[in-house]
PDB file of N, CA and C in Angstrom:
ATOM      1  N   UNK A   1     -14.889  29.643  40.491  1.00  0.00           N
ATOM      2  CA  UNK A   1     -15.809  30.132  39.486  1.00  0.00           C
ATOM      3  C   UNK A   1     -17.236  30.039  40.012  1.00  0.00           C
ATOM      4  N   UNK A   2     -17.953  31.370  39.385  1.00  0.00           N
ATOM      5  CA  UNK A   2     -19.428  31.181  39.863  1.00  0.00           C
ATOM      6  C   UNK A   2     -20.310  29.855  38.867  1.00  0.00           C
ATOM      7  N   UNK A   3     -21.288  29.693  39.635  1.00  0.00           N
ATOM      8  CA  UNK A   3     -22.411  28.624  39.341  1.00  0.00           C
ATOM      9  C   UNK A   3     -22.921  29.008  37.738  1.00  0.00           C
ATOM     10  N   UNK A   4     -22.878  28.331  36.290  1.00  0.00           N
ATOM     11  CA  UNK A   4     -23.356  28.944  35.345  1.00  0.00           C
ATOM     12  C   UNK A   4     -22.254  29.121  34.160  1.00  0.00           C
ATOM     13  N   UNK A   5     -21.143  29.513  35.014  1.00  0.00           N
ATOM     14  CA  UNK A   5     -19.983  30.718  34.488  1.00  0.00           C
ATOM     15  C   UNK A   5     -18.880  29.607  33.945  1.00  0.00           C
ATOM     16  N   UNK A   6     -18.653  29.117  32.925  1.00  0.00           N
ATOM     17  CA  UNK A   6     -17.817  28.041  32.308  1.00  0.00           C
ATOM     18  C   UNK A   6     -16.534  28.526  31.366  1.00  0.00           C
ATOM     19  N   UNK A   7     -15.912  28.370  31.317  1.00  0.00           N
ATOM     20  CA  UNK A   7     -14.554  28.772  30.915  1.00  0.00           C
ATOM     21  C   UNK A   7     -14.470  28.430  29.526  1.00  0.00           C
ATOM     22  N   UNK A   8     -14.431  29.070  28.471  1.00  0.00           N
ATOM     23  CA  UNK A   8     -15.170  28.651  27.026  1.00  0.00           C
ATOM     24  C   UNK A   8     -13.565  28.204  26.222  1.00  0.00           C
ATOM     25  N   UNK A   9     -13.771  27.528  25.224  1.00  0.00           N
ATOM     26  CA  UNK A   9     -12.653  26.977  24.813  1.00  0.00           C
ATOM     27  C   UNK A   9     -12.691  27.593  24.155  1.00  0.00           C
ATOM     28  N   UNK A  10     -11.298  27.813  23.026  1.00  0.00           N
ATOM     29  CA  UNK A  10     -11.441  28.317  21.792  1.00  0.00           C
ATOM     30  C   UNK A  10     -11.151  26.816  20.644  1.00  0.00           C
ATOM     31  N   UNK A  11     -12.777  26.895  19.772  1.00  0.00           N
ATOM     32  CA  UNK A  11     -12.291  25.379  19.065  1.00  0.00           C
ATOM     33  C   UNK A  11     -12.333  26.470  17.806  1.00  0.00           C
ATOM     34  N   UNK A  12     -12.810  27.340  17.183  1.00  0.00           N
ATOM     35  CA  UNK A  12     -12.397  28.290  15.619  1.00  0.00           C
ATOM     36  C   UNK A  12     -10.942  28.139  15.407  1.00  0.00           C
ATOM     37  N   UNK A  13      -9.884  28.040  15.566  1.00  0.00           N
ATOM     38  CA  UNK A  13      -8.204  27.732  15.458  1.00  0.00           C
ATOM     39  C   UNK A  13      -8.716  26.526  14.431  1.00  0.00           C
ATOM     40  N   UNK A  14      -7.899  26.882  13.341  1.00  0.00           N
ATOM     41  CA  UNK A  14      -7.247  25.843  12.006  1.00  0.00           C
ATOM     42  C   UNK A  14      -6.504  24.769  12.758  1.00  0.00           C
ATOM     43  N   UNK A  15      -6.447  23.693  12.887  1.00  0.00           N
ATOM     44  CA  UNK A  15      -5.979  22.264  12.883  1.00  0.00           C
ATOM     45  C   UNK A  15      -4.931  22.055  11.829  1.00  0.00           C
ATOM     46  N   UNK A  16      -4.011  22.372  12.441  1.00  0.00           N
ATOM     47  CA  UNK A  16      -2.366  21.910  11.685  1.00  0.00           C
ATOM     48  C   UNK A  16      -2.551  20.900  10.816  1.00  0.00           C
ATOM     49  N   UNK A  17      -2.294  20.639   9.889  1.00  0.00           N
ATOM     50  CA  UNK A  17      -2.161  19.705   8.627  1.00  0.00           C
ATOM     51  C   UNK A  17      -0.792  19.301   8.348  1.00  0.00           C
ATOM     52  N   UNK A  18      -0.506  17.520   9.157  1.00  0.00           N
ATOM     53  CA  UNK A  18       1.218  17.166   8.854  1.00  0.00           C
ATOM     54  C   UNK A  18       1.204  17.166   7.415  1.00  0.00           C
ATOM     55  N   UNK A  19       2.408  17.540   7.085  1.00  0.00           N
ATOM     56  CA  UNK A  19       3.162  17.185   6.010  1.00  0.00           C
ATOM     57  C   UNK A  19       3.248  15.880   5.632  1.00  0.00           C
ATOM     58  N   UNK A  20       2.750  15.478   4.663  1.00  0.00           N
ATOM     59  CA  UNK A  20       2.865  14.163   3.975  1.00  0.00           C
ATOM     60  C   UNK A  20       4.382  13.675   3.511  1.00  0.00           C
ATOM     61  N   UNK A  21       4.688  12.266   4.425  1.00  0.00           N
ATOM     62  CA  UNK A  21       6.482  11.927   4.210  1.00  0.00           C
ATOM     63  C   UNK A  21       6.487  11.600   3.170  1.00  0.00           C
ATOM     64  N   UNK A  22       7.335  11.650   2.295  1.00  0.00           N
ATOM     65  CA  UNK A  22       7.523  11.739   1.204  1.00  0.00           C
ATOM     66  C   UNK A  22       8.564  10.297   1.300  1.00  0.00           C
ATOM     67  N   UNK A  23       8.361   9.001   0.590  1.00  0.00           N
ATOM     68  CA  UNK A  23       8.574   7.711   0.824  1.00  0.00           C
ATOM     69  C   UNK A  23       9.041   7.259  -0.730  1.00  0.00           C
ATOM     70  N   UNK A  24       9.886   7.231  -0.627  1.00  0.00           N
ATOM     71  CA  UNK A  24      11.006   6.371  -1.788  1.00  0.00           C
ATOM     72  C   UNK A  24       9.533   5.195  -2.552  1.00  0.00           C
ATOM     73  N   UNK A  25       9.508   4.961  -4.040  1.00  0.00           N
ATOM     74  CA  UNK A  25       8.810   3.491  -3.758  1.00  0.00           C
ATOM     75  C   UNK A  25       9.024   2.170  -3.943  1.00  0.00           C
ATOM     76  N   UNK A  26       8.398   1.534  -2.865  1.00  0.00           N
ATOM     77  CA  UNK A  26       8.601   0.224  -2.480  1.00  0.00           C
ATOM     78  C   UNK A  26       9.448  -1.113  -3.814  1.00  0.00           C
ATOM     79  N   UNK A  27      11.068  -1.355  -3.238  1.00  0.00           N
ATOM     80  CA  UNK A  27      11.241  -2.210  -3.996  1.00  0.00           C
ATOM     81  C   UNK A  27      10.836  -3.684  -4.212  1.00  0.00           C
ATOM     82  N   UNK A  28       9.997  -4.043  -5.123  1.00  0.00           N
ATOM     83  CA  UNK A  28      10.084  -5.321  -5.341  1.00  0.00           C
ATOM     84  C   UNK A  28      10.459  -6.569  -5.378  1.00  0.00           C
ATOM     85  N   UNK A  29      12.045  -6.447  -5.402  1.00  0.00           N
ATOM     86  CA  UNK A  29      12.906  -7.224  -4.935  1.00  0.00           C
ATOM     87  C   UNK A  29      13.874  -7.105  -3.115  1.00  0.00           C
ATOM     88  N   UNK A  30      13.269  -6.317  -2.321  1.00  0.00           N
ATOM     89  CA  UNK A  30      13.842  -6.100  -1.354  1.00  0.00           C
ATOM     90  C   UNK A  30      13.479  -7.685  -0.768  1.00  0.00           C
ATOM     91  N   UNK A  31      14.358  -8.147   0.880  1.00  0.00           N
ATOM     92  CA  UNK A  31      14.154  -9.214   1.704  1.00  0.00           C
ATOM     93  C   UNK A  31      13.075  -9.475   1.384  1.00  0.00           C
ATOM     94  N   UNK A  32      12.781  -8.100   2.263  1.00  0.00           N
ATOM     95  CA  UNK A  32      11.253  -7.929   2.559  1.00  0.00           C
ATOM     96  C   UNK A  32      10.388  -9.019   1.850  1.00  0.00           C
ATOM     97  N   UNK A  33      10.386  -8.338   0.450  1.00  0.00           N
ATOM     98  CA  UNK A  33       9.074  -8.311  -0.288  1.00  0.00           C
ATOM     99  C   UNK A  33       9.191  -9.791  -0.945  1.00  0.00           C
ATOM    100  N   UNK A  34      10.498 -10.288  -0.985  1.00  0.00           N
ATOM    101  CA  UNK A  34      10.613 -11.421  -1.774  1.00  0.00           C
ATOM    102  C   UNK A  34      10.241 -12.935  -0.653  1.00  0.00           C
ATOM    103  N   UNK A  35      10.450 -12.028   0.469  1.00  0.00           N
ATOM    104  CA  UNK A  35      10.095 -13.469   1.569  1.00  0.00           C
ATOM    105  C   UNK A  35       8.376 -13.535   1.377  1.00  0.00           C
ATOM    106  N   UNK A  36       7.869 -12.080   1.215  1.00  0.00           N
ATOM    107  CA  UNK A  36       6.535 -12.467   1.296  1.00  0.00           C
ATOM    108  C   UNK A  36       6.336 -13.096   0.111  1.00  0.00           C
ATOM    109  N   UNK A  37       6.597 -12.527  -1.032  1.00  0.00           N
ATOM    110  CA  UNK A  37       6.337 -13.357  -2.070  1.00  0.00           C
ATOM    111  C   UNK A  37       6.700 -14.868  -2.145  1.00  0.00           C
ATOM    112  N   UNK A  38       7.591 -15.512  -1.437  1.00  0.00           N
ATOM    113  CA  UNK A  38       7.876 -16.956  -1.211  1.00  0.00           C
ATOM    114  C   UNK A  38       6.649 -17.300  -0.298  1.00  0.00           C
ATOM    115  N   UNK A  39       6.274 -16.806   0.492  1.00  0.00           N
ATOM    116  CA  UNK A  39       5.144 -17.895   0.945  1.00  0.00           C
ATOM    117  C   UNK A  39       3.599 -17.345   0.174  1.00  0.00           C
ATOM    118  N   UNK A  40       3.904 -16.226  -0.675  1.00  0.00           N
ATOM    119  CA  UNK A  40       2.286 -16.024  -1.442  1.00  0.00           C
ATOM    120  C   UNK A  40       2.259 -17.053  -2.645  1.00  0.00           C
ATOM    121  N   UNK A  41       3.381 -16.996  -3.433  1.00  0.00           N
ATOM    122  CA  UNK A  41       2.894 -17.484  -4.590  1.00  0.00           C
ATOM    123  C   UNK A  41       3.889 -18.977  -4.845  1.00  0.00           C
ATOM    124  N   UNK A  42       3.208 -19.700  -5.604  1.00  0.00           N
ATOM    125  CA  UNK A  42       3.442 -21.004  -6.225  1.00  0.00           C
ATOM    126  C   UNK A  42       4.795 -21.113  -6.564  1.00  0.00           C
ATOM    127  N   UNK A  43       4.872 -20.422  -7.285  1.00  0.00           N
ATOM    128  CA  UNK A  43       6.353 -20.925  -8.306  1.00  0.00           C
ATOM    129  C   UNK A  43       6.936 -19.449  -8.832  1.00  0.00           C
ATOM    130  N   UNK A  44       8.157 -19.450  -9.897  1.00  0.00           N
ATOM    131  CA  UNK A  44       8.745 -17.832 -10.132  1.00  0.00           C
ATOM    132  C   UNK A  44       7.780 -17.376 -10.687  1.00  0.00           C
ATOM    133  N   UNK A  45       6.965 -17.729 -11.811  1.00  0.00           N
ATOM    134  CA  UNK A  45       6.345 -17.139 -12.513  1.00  0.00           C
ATOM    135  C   UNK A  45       5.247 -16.498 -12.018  1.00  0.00           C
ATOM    136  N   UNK A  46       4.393 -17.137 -10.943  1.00  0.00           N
ATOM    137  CA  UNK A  46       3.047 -16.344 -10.593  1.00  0.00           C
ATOM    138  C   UNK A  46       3.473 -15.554  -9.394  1.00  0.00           C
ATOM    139  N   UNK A  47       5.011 -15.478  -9.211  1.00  0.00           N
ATOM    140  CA  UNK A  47       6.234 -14.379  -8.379  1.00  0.00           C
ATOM    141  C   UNK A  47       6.538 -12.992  -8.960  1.00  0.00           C
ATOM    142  N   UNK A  48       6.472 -13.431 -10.474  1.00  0.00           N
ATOM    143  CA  UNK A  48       7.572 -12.369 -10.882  1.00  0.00           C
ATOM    144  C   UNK A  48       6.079 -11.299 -12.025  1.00  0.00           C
ATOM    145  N   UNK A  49       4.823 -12.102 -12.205  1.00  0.00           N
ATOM    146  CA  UNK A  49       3.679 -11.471 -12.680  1.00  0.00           C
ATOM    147  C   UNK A  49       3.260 -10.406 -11.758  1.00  0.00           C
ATOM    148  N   UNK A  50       3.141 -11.064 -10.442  1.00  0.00           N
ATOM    149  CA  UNK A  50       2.569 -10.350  -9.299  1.00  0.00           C
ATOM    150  C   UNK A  50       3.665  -9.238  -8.996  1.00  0.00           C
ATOM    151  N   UNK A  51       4.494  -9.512  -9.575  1.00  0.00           N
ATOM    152  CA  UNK A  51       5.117  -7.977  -8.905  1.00  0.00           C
ATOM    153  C   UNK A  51       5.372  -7.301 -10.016  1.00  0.00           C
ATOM    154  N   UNK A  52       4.879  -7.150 -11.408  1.00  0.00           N
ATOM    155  CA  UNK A  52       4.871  -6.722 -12.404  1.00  0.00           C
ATOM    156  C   UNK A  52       5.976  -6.831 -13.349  1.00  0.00           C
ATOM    157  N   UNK A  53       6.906  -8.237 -13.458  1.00  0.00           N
ATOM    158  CA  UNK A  53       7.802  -8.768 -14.070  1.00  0.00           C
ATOM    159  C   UNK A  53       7.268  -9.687 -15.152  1.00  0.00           C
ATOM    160  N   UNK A  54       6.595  -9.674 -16.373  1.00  0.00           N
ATOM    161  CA  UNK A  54       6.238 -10.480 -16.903  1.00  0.00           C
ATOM    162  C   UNK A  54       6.775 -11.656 -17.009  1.00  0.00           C
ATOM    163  N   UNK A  55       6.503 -12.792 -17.337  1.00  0.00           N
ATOM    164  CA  UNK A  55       7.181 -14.049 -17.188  1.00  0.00           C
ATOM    165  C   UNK A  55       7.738 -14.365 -18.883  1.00  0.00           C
ATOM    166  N   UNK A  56       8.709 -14.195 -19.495  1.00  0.00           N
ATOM    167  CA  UNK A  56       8.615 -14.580 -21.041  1.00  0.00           C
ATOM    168  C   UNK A  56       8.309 -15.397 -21.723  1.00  0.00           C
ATOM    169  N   UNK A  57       8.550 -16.603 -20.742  1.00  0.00           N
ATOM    170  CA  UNK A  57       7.817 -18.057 -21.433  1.00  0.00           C
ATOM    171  C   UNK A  57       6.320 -18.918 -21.414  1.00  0.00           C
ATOM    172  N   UNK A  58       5.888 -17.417 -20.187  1.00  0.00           N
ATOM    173  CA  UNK A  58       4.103 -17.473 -20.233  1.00  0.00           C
ATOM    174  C   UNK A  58       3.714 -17.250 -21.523  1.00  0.00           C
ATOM    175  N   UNK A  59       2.547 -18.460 -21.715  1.00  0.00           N
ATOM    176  CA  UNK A  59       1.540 -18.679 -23.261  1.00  0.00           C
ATOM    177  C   UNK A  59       0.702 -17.916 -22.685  1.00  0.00           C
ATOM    178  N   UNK A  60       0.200 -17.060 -23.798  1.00  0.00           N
ATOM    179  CA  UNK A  60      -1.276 -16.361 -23.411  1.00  0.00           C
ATOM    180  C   UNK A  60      -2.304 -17.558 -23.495  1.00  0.00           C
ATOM    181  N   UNK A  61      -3.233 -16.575 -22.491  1.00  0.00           N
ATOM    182  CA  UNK A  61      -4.291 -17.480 -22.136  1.00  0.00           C
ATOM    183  C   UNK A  61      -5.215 -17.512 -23.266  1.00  0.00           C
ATOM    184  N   UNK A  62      -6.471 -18.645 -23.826  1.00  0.00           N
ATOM    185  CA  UNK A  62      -6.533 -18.667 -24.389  1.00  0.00           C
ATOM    186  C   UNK A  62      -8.176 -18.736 -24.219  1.00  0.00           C
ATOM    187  N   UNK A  63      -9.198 -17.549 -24.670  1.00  0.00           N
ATOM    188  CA  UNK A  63     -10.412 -17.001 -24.162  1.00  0.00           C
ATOM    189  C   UNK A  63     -11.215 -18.323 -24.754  1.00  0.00           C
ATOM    190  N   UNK A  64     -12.602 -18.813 -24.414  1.00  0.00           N
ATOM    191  CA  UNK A  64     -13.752 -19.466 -24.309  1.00  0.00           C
ATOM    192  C   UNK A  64     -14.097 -18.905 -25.582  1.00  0.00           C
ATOM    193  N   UNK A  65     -14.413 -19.596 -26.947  1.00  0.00           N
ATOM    194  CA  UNK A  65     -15.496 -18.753 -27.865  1.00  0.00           C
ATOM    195  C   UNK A  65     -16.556 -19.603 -27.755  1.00  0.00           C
ATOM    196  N   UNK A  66     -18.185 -18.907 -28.285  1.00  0.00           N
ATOM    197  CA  UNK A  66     -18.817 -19.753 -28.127  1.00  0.00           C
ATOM    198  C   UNK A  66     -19.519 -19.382 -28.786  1.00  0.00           C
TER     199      UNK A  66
END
C-alpha cells in the first residue's frame, strides 16, 4: 500500500444483540441456596424470612412511640 492510503474499516454494521437466556427462577430451597443460608443466618427463622417464608411464631415488632 501507498504512503497515506489506509484500508478503512467498515464500523456503520448493527452489532448483533444475544438473546437473553431465559433462566427457570432460582429455588430457595435448592443445596445450593440452603448451604448458603446455613452459614448467613442465625437460626430457622431469620432462614426462612430471608428467603421469603414467613416465620408463624414471629411476634411483630413492636414500634418506639414517643
Amino acid at each position: 500500500m501507498a504512503k497515506g492510503k489506509e484500508k478503512k474499516k467498515e464500523g456503520n454494521k448493527k452489532a448483533k444483540k444475544a438473546k437473553p437466556v431465559m433462566r427457570p427462577p432460582p429455588d430457595p430451597l435448592s443445596s445450593a441456596a440452603l448451604e448458603n443460608g446455613y452459614h448467613m443466618s442465625f437460626n430457622a427463622a431469620i432462614f426462612l424470612k430471608s428467603r421469603g417464608f414467613p416465620w408463624p411464631f414471629d411476634k411483630p415488632q413492636k414500634g418506639s412511640k414517643k
